[in-house]
Structures are given as C-alpha cells and as structure tokens.
ModelCIF file with pLDDT and N, C-alpha, C, O atoms, coordinates in Angstrom:
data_MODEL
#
_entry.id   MODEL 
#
_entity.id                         1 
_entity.type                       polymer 
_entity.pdbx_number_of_molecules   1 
#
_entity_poly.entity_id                      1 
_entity_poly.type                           'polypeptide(L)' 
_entity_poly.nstd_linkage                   no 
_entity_poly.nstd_monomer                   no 
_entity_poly.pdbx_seq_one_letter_code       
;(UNK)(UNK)(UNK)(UNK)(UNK)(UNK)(UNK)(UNK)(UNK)(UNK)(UNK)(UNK)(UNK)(UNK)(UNK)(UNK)
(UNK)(UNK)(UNK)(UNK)(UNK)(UNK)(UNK)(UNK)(UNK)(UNK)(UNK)(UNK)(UNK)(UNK)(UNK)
;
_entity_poly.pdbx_seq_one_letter_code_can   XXXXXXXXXXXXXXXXXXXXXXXXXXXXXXX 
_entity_poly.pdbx_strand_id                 A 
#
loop_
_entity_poly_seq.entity_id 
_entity_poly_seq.num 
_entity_poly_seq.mon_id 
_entity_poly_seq.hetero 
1 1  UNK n 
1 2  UNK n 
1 3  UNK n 
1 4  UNK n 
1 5  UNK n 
1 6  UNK n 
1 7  UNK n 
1 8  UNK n 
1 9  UNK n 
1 10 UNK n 
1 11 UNK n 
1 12 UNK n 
1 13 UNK n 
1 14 UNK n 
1 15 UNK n 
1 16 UNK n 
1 17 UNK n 
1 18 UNK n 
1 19 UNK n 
1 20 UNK n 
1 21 UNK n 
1 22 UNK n 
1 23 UNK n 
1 24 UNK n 
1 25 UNK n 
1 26 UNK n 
1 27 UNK n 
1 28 UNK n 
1 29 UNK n 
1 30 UNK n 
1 31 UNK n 
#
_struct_asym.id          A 
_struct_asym.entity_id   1 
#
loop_
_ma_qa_metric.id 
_ma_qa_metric.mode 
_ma_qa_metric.name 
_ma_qa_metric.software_group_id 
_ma_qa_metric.type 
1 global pLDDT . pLDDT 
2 local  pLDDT . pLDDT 
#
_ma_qa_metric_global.metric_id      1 
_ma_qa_metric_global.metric_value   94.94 
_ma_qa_metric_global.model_id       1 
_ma_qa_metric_global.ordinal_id     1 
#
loop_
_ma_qa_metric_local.label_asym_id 
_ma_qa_metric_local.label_comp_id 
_ma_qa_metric_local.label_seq_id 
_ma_qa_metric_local.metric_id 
_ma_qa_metric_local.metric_value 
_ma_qa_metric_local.model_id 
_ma_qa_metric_local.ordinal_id 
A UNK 1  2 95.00 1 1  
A UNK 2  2 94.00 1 2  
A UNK 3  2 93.00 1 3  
A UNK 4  2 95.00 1 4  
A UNK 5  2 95.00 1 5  
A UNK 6  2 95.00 1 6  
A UNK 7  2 95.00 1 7  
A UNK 8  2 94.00 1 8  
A UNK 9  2 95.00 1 9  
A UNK 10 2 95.00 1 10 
A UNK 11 2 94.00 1 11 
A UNK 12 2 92.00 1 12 
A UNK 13 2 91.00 1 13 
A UNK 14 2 93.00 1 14 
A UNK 15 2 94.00 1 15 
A UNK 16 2 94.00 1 16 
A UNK 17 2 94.00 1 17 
A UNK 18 2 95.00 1 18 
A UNK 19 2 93.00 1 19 
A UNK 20 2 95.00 1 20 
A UNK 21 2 95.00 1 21 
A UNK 22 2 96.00 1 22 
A UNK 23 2 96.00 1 23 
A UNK 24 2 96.00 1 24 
A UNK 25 2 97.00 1 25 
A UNK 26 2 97.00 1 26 
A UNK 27 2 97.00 1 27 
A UNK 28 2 97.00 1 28 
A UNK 29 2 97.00 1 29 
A UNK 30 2 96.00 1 30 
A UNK 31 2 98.00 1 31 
#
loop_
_atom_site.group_PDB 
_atom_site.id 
_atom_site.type_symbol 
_atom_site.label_atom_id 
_atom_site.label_alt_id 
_atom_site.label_comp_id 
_atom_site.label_asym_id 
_atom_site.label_entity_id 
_atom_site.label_seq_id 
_atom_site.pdbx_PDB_ins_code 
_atom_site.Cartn_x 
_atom_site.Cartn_y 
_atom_site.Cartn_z 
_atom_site.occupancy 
_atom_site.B_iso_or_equiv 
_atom_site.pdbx_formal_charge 
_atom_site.auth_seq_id 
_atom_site.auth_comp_id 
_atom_site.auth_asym_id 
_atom_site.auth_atom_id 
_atom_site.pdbx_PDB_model_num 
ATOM 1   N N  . UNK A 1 1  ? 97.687  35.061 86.884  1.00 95.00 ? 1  UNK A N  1 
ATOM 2   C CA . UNK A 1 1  ? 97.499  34.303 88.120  1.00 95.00 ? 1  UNK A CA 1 
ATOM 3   C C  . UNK A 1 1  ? 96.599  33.102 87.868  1.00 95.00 ? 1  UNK A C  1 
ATOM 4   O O  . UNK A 1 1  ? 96.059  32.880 86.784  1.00 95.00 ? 1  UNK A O  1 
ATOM 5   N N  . UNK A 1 2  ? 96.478  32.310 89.007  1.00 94.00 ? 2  UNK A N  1 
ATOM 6   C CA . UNK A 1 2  ? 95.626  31.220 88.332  1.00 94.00 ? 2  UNK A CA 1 
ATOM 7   C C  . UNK A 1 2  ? 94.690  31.331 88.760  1.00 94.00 ? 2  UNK A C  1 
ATOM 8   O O  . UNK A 1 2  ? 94.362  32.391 89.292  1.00 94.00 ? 2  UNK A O  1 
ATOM 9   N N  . UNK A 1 3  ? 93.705  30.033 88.681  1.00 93.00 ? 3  UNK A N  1 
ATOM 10  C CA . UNK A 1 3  ? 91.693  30.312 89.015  1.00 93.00 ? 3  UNK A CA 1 
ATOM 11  C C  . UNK A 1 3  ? 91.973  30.642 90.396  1.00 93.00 ? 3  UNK A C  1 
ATOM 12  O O  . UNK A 1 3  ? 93.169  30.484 90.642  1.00 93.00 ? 3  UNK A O  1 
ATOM 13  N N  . UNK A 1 4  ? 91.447  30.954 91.162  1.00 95.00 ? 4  UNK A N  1 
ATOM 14  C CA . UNK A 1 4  ? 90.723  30.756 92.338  1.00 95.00 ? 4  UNK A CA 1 
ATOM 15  C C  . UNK A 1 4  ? 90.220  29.711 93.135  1.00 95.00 ? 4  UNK A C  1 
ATOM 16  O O  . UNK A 1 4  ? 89.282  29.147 92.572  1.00 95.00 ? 4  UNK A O  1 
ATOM 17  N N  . UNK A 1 5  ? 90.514  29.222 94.294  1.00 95.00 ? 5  UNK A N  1 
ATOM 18  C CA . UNK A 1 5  ? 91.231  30.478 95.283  1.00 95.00 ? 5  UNK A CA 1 
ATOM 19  C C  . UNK A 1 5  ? 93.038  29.879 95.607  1.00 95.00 ? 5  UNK A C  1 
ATOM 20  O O  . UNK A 1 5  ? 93.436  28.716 95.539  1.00 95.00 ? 5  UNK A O  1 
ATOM 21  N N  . UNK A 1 6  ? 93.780  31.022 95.930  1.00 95.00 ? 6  UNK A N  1 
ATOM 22  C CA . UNK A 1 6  ? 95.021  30.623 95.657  1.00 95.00 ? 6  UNK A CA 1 
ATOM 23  C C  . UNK A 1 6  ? 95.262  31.447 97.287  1.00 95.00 ? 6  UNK A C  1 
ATOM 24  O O  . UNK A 1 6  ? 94.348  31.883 97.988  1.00 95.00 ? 6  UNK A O  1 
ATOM 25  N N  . UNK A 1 7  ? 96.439  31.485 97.541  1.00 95.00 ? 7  UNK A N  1 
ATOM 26  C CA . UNK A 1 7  ? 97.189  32.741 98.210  1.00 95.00 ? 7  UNK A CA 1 
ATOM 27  C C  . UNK A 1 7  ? 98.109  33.569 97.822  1.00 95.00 ? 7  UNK A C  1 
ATOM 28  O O  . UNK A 1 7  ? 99.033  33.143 97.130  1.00 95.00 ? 7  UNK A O  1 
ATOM 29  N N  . UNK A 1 8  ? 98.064  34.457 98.064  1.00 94.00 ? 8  UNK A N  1 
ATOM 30  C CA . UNK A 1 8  ? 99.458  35.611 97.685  1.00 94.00 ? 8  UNK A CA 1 
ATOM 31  C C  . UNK A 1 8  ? 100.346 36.187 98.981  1.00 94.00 ? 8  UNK A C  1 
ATOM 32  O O  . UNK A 1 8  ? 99.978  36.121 100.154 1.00 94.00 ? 8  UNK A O  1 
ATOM 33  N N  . UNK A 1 9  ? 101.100 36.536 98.692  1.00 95.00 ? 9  UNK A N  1 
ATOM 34  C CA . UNK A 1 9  ? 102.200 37.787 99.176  1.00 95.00 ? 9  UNK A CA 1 
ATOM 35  C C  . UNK A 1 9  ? 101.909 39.019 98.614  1.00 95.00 ? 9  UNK A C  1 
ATOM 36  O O  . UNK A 1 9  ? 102.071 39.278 97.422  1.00 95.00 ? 9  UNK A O  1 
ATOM 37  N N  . UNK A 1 10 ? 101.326 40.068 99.760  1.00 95.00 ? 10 UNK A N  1 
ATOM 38  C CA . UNK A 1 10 ? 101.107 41.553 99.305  1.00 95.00 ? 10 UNK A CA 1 
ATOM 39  C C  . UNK A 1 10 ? 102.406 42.316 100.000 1.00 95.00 ? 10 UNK A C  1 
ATOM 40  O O  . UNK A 1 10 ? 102.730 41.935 101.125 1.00 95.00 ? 10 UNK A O  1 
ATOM 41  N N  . UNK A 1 11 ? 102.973 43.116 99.526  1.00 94.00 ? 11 UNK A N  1 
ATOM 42  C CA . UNK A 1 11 ? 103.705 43.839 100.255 1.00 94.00 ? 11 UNK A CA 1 
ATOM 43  C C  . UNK A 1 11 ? 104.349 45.381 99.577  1.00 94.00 ? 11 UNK A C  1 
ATOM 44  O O  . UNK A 1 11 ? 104.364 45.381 98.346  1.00 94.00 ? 11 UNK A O  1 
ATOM 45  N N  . UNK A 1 12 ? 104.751 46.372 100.096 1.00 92.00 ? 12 UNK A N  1 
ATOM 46  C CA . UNK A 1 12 ? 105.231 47.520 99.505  1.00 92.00 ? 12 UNK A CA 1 
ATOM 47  C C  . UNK A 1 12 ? 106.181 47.277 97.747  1.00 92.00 ? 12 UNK A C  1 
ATOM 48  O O  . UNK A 1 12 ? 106.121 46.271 97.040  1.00 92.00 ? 12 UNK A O  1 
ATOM 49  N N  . UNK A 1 13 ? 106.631 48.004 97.589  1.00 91.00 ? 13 UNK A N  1 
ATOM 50  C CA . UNK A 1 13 ? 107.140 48.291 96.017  1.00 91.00 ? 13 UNK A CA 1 
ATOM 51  C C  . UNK A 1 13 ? 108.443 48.364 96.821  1.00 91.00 ? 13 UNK A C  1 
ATOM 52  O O  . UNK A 1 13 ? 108.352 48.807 97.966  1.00 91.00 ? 13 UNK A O  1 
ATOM 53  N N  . UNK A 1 14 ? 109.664 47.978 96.356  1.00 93.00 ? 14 UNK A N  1 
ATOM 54  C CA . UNK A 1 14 ? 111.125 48.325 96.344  1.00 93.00 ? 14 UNK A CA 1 
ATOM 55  C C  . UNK A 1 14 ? 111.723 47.687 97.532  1.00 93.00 ? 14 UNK A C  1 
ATOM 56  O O  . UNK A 1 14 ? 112.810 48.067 97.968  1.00 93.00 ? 14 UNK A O  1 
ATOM 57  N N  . UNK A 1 15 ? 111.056 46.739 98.063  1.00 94.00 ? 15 UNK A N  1 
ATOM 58  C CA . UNK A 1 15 ? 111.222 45.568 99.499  1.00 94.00 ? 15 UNK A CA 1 
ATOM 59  C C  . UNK A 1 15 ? 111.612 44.233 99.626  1.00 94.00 ? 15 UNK A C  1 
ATOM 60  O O  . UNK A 1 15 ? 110.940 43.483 98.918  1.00 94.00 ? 15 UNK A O  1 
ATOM 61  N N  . UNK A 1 16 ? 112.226 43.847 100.100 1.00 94.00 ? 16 UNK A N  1 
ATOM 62  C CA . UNK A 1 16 ? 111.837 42.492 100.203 1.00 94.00 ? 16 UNK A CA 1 
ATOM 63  C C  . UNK A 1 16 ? 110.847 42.291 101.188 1.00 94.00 ? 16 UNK A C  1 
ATOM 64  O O  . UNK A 1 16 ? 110.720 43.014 102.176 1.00 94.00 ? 16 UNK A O  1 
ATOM 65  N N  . UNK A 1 17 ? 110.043 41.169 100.884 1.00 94.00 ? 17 UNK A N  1 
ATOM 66  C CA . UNK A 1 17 ? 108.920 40.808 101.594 1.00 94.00 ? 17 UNK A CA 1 
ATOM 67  C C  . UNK A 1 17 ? 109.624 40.059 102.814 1.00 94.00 ? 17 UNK A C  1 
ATOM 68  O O  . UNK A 1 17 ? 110.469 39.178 102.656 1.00 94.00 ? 17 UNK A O  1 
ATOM 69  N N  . UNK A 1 18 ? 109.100 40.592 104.245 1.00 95.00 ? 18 UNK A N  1 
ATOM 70  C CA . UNK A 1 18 ? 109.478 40.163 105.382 1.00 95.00 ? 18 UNK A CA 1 
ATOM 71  C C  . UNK A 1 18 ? 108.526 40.159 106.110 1.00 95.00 ? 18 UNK A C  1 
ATOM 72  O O  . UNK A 1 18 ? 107.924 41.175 105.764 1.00 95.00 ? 18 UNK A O  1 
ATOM 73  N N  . UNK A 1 19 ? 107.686 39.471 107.294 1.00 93.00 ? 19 UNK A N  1 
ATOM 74  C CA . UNK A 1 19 ? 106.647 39.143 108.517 1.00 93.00 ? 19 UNK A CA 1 
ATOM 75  C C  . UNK A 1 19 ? 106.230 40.416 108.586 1.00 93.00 ? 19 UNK A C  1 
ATOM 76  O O  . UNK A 1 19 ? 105.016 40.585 108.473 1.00 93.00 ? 19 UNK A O  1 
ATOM 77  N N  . UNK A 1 20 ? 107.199 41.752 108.807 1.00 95.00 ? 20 UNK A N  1 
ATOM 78  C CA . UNK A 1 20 ? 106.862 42.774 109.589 1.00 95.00 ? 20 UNK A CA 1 
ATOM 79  C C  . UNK A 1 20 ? 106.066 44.161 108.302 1.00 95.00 ? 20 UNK A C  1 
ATOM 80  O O  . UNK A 1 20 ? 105.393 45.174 108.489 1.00 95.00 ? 20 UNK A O  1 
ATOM 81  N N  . UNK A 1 21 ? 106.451 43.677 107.428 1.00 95.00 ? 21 UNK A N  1 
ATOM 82  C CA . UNK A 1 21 ? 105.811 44.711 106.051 1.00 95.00 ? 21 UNK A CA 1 
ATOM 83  C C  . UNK A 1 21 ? 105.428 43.965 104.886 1.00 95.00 ? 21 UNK A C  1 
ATOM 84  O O  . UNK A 1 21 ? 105.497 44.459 103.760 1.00 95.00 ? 21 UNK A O  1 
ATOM 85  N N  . UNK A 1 22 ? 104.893 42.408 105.179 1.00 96.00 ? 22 UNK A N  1 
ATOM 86  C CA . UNK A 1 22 ? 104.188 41.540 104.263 1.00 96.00 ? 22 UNK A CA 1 
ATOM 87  C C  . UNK A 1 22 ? 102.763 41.559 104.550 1.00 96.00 ? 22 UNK A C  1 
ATOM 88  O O  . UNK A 1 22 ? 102.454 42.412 105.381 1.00 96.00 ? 22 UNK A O  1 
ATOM 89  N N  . UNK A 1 23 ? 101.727 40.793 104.052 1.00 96.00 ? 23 UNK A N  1 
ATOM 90  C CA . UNK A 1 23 ? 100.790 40.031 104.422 1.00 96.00 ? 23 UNK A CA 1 
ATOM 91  C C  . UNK A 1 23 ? 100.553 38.983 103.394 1.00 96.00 ? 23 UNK A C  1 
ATOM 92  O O  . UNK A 1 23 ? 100.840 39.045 102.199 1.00 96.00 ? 23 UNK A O  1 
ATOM 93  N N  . UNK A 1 24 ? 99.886  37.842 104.154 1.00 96.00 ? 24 UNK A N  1 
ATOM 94  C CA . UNK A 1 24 ? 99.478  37.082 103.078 1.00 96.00 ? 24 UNK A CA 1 
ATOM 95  C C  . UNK A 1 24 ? 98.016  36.972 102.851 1.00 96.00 ? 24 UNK A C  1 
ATOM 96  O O  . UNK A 1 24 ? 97.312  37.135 103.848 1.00 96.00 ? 24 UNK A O  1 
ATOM 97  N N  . UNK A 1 25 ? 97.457  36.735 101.768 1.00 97.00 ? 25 UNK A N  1 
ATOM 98  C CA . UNK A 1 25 ? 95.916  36.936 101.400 1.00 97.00 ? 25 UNK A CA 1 
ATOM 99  C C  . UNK A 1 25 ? 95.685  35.653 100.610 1.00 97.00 ? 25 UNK A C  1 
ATOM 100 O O  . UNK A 1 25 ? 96.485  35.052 99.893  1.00 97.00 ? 25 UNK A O  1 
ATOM 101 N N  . UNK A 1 26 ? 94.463  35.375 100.886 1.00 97.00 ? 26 UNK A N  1 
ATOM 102 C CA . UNK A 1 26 ? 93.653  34.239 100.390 1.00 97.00 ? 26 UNK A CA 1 
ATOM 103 C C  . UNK A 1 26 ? 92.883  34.699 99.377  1.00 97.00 ? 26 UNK A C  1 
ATOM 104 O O  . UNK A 1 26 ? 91.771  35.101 99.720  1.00 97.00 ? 26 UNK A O  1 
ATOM 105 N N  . UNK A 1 27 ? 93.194  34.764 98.066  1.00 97.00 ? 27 UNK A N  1 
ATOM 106 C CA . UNK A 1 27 ? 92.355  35.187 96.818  1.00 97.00 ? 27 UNK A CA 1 
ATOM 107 C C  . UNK A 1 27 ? 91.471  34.244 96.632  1.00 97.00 ? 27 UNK A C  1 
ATOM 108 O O  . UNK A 1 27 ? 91.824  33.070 96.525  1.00 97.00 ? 27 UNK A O  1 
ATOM 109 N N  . UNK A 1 28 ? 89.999  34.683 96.558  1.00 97.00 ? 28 UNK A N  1 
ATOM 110 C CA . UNK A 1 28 ? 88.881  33.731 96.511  1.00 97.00 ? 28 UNK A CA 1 
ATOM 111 C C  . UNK A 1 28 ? 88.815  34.253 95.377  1.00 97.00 ? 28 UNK A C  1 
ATOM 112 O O  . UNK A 1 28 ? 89.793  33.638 94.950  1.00 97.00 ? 28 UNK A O  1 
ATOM 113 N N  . UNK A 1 29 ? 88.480  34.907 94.452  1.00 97.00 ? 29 UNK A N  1 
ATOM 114 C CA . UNK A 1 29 ? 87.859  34.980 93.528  1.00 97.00 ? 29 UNK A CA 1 
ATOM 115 C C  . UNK A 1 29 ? 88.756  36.549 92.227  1.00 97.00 ? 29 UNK A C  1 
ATOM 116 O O  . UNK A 1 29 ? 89.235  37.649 92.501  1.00 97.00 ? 29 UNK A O  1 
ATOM 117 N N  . UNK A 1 30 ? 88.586  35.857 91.012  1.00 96.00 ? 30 UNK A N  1 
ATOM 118 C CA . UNK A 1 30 ? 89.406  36.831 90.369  1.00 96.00 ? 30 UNK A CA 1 
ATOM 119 C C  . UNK A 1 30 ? 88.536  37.231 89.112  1.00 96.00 ? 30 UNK A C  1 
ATOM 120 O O  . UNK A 1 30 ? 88.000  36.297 88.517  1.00 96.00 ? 30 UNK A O  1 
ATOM 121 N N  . UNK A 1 31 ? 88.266  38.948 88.480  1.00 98.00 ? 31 UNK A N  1 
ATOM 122 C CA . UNK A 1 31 ? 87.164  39.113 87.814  1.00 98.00 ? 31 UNK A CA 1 
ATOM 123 C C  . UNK A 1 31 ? 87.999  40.275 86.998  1.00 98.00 ? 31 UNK A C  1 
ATOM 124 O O  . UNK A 1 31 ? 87.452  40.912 86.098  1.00 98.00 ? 31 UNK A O  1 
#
C-alpha cells in the first residue's frame, strides 16, 4: 500500500463490494 494517508475499501471475503456490506476508511497511518 502506499505512505499515508490514503483511503480504502473494507469489505467481507467472497463479495463484491457494494454501499450496503462495504465501508470506506481513511488510513492515516501504516506501521
């Protein structure tokens, strides 16, 4: 991934990512 801060797509294993079983996250910092 790259430096910080970025955003991602979190979501379940075996899904496509959709509004209702996604989220998106703001990665500030990676260690």
């Amino acid at each position: 991934f790259p430096a910080a801060p970025f955003n991602c797509t979190v979501f379940p294993p075996n899904v496509q990512p959709i509004s209702t079983n996604a989220e998106i996250v703001r990665v500030t910092a990676v260690v």
